[in-house]
C-alpha atoms as a PDB file:
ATOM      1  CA  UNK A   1     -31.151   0.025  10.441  1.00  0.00           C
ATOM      2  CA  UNK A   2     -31.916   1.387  14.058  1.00  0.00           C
ATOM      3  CA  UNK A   3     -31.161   4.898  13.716  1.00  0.00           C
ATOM      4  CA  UNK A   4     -29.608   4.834  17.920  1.00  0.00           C
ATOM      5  CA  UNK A   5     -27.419   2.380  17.091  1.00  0.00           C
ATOM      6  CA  UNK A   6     -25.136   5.094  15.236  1.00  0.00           C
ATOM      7  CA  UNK A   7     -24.140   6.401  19.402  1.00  0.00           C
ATOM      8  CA  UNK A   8     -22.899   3.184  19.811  1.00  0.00           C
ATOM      9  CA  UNK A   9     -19.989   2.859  17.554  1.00  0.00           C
ATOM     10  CA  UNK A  10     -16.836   2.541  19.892  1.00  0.00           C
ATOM     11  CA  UNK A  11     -14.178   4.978  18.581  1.00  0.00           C
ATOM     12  CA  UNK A  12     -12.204   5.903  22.161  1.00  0.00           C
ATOM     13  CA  UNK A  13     -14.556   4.590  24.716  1.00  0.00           C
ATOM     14  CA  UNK A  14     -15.662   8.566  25.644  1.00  0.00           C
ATOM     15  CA  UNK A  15     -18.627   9.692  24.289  1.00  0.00           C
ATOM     16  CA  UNK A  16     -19.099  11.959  21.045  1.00  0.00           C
ATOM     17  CA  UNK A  17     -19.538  14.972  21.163  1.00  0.00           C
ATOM     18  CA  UNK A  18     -22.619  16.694  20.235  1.00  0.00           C
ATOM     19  CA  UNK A  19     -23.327  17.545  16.569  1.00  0.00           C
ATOM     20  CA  UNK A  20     -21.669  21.524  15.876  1.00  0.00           C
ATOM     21  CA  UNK A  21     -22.100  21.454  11.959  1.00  0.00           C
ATOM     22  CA  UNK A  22     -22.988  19.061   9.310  1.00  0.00           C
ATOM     23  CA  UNK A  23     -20.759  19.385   6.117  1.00  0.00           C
ATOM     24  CA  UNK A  24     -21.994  17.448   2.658  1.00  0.00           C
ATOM     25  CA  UNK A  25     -20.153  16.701  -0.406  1.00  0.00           C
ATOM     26  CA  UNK A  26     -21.920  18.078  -3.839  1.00  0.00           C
ATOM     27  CA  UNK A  27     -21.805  16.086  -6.828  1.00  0.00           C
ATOM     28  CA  UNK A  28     -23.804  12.500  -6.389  1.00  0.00           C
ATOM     29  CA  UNK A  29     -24.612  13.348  -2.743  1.00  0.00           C
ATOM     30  CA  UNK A  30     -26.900  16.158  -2.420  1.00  0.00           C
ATOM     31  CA  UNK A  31     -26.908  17.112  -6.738  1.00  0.00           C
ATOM     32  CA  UNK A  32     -27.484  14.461  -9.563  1.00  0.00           C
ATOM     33  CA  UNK A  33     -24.493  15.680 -11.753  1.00  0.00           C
ATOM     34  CA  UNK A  34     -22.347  12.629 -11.728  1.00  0.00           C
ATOM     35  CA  UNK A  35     -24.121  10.811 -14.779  1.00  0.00           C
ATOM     36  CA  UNK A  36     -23.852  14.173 -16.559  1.00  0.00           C
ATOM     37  CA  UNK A  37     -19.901  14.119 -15.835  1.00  0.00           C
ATOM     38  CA  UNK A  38     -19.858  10.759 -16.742  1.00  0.00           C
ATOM     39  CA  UNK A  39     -21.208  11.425 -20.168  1.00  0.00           C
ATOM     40  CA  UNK A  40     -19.146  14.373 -20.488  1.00  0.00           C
ATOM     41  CA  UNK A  41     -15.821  12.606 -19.890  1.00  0.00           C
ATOM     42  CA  UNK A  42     -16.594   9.507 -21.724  1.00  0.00           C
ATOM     43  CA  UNK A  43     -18.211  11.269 -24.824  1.00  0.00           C
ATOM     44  CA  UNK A  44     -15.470  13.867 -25.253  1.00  0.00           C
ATOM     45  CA  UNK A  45     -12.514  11.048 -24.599  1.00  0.00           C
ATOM     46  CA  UNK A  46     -14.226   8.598 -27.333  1.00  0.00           C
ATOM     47  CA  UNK A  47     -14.582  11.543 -29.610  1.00  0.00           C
ATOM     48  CA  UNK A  48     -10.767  11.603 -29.356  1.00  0.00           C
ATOM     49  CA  UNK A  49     -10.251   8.558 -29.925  1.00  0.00           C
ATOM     50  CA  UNK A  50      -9.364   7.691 -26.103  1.00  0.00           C
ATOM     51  CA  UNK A  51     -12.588   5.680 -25.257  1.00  0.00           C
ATOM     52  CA  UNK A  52     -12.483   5.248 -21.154  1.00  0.00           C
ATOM     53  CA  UNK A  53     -14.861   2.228 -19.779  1.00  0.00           C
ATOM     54  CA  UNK A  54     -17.476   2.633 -16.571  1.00  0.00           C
ATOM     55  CA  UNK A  55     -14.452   0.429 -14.629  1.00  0.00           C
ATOM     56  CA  UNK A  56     -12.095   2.995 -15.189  1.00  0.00           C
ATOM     57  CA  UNK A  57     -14.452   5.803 -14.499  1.00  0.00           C
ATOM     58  CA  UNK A  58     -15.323   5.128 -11.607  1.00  0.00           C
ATOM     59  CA  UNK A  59     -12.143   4.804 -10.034  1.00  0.00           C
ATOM     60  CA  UNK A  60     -12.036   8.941 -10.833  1.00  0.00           C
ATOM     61  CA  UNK A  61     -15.231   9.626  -8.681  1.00  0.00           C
ATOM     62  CA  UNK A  62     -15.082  11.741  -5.589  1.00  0.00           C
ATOM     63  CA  UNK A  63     -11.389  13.389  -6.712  1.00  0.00           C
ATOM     64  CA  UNK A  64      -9.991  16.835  -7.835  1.00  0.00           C
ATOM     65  CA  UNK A  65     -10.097  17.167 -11.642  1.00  0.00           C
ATOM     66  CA  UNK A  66      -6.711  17.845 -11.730  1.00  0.00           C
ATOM     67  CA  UNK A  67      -5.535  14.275 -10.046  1.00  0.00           C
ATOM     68  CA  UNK A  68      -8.898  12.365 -13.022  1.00  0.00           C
ATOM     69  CA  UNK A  69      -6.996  14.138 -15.848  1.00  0.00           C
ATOM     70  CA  UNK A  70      -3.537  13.315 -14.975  1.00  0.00           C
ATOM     71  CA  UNK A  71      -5.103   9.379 -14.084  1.00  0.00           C
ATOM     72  CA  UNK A  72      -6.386   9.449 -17.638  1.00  0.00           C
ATOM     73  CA  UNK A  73      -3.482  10.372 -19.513  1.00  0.00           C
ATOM     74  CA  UNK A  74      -1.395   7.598 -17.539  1.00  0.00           C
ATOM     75  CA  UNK A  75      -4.665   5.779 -18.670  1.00  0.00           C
ATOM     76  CA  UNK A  76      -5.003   6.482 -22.629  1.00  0.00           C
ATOM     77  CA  UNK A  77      -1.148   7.581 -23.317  1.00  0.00           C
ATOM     78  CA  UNK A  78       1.161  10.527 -22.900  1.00  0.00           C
ATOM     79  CA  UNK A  79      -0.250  12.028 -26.216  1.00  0.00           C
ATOM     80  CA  UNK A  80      -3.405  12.248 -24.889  1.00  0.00           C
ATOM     81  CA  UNK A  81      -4.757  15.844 -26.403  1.00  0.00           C
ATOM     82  CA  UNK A  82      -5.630  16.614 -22.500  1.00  0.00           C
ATOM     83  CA  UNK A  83      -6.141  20.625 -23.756  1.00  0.00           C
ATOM     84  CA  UNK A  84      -8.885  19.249 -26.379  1.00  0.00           C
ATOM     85  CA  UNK A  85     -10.319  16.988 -24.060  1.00  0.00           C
ATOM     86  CA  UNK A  86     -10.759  19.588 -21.305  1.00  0.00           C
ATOM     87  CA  UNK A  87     -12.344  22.077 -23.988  1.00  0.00           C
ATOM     88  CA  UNK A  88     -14.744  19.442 -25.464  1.00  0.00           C
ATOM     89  CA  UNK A  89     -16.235  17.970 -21.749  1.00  0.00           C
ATOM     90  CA  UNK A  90     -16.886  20.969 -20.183  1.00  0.00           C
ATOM     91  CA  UNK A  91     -19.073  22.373 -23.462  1.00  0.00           C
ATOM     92  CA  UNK A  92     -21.179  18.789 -23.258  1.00  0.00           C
ATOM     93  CA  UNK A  93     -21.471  18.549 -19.699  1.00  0.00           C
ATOM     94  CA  UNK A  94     -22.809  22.827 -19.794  1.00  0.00           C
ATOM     95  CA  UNK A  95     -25.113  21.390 -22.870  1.00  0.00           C
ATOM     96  CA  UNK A  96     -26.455  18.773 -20.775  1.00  0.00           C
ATOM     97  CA  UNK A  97     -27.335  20.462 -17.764  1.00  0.00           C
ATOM     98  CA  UNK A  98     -28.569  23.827 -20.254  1.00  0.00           C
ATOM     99  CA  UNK A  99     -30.994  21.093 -21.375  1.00  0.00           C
ATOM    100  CA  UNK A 100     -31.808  19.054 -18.479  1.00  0.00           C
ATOM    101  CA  UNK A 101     -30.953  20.855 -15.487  1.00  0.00           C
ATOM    102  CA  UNK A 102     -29.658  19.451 -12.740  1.00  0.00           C
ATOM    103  CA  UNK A 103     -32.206  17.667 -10.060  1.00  0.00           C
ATOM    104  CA  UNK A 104     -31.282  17.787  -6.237  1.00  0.00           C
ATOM    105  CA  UNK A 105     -31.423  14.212  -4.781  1.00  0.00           C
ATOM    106  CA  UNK A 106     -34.280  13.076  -3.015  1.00  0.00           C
ATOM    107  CA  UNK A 107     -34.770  14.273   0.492  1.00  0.00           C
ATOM    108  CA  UNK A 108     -32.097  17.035   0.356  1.00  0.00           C
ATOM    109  CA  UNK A 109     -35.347  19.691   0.633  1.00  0.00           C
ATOM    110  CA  UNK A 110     -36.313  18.066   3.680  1.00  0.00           C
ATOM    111  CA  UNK A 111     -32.812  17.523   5.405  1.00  0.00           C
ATOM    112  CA  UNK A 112     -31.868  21.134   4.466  1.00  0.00           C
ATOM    113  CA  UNK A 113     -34.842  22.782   5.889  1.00  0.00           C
ATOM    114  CA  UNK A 114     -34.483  20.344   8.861  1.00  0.00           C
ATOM    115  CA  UNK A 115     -31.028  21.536   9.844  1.00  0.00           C
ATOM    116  CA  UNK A 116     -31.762  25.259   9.925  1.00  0.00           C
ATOM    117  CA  UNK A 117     -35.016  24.978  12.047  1.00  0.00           C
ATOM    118  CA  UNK A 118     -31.856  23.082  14.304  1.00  0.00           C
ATOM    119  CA  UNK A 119     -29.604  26.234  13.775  1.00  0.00           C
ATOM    120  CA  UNK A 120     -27.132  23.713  12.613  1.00  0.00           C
ATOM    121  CA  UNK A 121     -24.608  25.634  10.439  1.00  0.00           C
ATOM    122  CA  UNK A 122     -23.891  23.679   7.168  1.00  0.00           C
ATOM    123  CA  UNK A 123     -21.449  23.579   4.494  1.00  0.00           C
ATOM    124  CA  UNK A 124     -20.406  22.611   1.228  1.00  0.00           C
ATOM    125  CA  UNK A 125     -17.328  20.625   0.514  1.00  0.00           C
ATOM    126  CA  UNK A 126     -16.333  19.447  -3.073  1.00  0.00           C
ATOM    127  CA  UNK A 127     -14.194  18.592  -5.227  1.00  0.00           C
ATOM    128  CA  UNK A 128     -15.097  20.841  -8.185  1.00  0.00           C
ATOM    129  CA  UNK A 129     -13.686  23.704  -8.402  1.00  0.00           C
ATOM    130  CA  UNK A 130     -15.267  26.831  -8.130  1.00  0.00           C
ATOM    131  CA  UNK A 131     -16.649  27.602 -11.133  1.00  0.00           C
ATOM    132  CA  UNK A 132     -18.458  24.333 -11.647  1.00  0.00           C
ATOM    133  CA  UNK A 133     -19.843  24.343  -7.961  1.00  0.00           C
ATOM    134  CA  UNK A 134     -21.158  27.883  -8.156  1.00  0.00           C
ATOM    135  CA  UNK A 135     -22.832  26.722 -11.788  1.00  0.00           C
ATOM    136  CA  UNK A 136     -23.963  23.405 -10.663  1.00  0.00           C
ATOM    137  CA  UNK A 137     -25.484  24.901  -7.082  1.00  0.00           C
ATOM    138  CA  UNK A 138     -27.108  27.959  -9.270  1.00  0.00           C
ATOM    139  CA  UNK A 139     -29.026  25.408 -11.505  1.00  0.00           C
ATOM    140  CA  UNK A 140     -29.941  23.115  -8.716  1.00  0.00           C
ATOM    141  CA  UNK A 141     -31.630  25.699  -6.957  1.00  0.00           C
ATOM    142  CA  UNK A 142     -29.202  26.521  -4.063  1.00  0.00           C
ATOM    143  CA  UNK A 143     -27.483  28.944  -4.958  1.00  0.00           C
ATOM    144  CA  UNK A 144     -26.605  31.338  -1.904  1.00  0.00           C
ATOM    145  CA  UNK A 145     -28.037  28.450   0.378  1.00  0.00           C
ATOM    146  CA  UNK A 146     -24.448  27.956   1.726  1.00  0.00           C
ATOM    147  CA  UNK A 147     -22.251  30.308   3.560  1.00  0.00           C
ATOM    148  CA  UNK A 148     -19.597  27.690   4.085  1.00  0.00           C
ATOM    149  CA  UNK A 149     -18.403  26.317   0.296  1.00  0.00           C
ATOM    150  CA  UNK A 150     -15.007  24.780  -0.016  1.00  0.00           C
ATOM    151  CA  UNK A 151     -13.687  23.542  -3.364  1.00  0.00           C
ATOM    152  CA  UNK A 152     -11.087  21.737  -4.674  1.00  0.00           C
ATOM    153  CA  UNK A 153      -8.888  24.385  -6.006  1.00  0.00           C
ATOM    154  CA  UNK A 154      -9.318  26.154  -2.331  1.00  0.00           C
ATOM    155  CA  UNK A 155      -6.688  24.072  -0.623  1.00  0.00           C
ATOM    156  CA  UNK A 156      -3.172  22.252  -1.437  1.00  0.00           C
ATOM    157  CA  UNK A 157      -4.558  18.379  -1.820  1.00  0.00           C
ATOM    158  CA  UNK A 158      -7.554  16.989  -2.601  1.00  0.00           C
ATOM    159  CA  UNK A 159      -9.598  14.605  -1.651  1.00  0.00           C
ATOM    160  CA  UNK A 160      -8.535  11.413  -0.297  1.00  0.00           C
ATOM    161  CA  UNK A 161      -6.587  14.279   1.682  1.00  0.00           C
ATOM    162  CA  UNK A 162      -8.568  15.769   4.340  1.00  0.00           C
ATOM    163  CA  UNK A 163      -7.491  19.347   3.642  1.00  0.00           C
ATOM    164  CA  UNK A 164     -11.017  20.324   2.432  1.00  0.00           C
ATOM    165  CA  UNK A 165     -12.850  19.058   5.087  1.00  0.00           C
ATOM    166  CA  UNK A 166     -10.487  20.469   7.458  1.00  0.00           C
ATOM    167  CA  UNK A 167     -10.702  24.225   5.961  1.00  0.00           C
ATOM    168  CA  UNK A 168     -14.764  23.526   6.070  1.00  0.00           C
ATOM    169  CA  UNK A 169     -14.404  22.838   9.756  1.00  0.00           C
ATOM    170  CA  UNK A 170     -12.131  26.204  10.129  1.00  0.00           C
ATOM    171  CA  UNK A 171     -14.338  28.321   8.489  1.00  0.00           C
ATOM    172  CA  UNK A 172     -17.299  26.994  10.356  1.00  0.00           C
ATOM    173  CA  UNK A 173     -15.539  27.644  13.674  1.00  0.00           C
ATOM    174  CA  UNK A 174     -16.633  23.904  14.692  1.00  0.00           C
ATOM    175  CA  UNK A 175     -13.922  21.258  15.367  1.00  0.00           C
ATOM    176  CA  UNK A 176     -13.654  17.988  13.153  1.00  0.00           C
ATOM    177  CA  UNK A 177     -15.057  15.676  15.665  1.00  0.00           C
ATOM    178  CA  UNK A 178     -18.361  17.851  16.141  1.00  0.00           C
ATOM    179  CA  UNK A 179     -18.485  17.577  12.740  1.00  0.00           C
ATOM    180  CA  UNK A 180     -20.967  14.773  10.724  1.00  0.00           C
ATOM    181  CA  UNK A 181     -20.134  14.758   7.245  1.00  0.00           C
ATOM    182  CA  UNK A 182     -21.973  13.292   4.399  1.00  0.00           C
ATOM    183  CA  UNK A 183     -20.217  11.560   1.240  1.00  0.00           C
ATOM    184  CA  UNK A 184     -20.789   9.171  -1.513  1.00  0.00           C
ATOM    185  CA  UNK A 185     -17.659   7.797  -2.517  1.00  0.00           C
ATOM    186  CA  UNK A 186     -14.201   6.607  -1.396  1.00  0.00           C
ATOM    187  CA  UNK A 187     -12.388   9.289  -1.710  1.00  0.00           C
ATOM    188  CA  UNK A 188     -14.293  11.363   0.335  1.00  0.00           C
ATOM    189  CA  UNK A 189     -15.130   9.037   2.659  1.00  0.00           C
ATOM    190  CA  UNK A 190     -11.331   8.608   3.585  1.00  0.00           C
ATOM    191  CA  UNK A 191     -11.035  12.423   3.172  1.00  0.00           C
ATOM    192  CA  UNK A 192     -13.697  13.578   5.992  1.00  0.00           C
ATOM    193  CA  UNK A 193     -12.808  10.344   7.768  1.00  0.00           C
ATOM    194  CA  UNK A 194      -9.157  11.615   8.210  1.00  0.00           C
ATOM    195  CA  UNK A 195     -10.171  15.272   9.211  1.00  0.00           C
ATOM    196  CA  UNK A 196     -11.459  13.231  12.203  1.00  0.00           C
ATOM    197  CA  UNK A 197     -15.253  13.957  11.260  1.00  0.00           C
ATOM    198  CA  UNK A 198     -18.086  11.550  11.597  1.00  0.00           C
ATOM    199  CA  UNK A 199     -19.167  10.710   7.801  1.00  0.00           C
ATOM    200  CA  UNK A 200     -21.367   8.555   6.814  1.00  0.00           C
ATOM    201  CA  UNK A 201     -21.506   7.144   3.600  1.00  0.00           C
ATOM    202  CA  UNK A 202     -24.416   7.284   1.336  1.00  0.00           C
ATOM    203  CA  UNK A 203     -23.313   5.450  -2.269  1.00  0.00           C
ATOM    204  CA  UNK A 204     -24.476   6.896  -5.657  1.00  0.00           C
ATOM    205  CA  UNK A 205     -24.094   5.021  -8.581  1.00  0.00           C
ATOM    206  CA  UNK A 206     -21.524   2.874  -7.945  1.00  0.00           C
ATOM    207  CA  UNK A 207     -21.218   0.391  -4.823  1.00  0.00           C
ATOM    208  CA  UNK A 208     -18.880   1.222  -1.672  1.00  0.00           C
ATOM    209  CA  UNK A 209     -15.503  -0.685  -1.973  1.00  0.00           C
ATOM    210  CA  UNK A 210     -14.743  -2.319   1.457  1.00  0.00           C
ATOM    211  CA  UNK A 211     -11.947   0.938   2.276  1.00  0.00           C
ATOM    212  CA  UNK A 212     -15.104   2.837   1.961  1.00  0.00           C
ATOM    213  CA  UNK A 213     -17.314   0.843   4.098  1.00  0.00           C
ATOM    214  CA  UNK A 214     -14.390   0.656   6.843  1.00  0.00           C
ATOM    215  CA  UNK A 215     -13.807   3.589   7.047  1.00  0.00           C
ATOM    216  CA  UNK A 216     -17.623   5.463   6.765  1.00  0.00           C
ATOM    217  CA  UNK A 217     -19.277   5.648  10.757  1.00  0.00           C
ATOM    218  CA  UNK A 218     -21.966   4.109   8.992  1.00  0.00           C
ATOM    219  CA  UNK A 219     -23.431   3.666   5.760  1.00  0.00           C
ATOM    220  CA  UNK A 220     -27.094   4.403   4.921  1.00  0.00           C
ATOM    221  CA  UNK A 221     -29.532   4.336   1.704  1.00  0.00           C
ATOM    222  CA  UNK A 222     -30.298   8.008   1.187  1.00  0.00           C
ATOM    223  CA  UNK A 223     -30.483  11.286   2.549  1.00  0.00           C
ATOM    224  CA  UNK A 224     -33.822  10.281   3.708  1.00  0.00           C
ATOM    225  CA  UNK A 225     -32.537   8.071   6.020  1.00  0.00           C
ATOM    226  CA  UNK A 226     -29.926  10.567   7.087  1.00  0.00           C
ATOM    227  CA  UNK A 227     -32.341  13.085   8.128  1.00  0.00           C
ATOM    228  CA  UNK A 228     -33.980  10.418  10.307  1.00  0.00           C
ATOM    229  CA  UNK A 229     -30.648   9.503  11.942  1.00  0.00           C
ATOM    230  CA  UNK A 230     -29.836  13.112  12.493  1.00  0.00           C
ATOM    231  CA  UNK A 231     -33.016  14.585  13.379  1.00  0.00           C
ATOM    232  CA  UNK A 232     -33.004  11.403  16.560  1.00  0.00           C
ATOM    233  CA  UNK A 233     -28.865  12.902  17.592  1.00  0.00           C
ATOM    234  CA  UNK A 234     -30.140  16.601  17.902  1.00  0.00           C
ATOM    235  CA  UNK A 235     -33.351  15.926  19.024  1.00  0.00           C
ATOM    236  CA  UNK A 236     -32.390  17.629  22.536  1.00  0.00           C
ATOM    237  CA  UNK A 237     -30.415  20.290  20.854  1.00  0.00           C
ATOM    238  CA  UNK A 238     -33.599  21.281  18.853  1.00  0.00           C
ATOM    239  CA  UNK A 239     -35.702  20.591  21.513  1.00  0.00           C
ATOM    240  CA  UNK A 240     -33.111  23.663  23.714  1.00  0.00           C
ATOM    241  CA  UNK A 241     -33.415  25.817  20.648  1.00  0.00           C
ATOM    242  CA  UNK A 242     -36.958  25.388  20.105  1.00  0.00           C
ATOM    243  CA  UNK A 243     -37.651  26.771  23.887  1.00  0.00           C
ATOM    244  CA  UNK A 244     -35.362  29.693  23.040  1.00  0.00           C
END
């Protein structure tokens, strides 16, 4: 990929505007934690007796819990023991990461320290609700990192609605279209694409449907690659700053 090619996307025929904050999603974009959900949900639903498949699960990536549970129980039956279920995924997905951890994805270091030598405010916007994203950002080592953190349970609809991206941009004090935004699935994809924010797509474990490729500015290989692609946008920005 040519990293200058991302100026030349047509969207209006006016140029963008510069870069004012960079917002990134949490689970399977900058934090490993969607094969540990994974595990949890499919363990504690086969425990049940309510075995889900990898087809199925994926189609709950990127969303509010609420909206996966009520999907599964239209999924397995209305008898599903939802109150069981919730009680037994959340004590193996806290066993796994008590044992494991949880690992920050490659290049996130980098990126992050990149974007404050910038002065580029950044935030946190996820679909987990608060509890989980305090734990999960706590055990990845980033805990107070953030100022900005928006969650699922912070805002009327989640994500394929762009309500959290939207409340990220408020908070910031930036508007949407200075805003590049960093997701790994379809639902937030749609969801930043909607607040009217430049996001880019970088896919975890599952590949991009072709709503997801539409509607990402661009999709790259890892966060790697988006440091290179941002660093090149603000590199007169940083350059202003530096002098300062």
């Amino acid at each position: 990929m040519v990293v200058s090619q991302m100026l030349a996307k047509p969207t209006n025929g006016s140029m963008q505007p510069e870069i004012g904050a960079v917002i990134f999603d949490m689970d399977g974009l900058m934090l490993d934690t969607e094969p540990l959900y994974k595990l949890a949900w499919q363990t504690a639903a086969e425990e049940l007796g309510y075995p889900i498949d990898d087809r199925f699960y994926a189609t709950l990536v990127g969303r509010p819990t609420e909206d996966c549970e009520q999907e599964l129980v239209g999924q397995c039956s209305p008898g599903f023991p939802l109150d069981r279920f919730r009680v037994r995924w959340r004590n193996i997905w806290k066993a796994e990461v008590a044992e494991h951890g949880i690992q920050q994805k490659p290049g996130l270091p980098e990126f992050l320290a990149f974007l404050d030598e910038q002065r580029l405010p950044v935030a946190v916007a996820t679909s987990s609700e608060t509890e989980y994203t305090t734990f999960s950002l706590r055990h990845a080592g980033l805990d107070g990192y953030f100022r900005v953190i928006v969650t699922s349970n912070e805002v009327a609809r989640g994500k394929p609605a762009p309500d959290i991206y939207l409340e990220a941009a408020r908070r910031l004090e930036v508007v949407p279209s200075a805003c590049v935004a960093f997701e790994d699935s379809e639902a937030g994809i749609l969801a930043a694409t909607r607040a009217g924010m430049r996001a880019l797509l970088i896919p975890d474990w599952t590949r991009p449907s072709e709503a997801a490729v539409r509607a990402a500015f661009r999709v790259l290989d890892s966060l790697s690659e988006a440091h290179s692609l941002v660093e090149q946008l603000v590199v007169g920005r940083g350059s202003k700053h530096s002098a300062g």
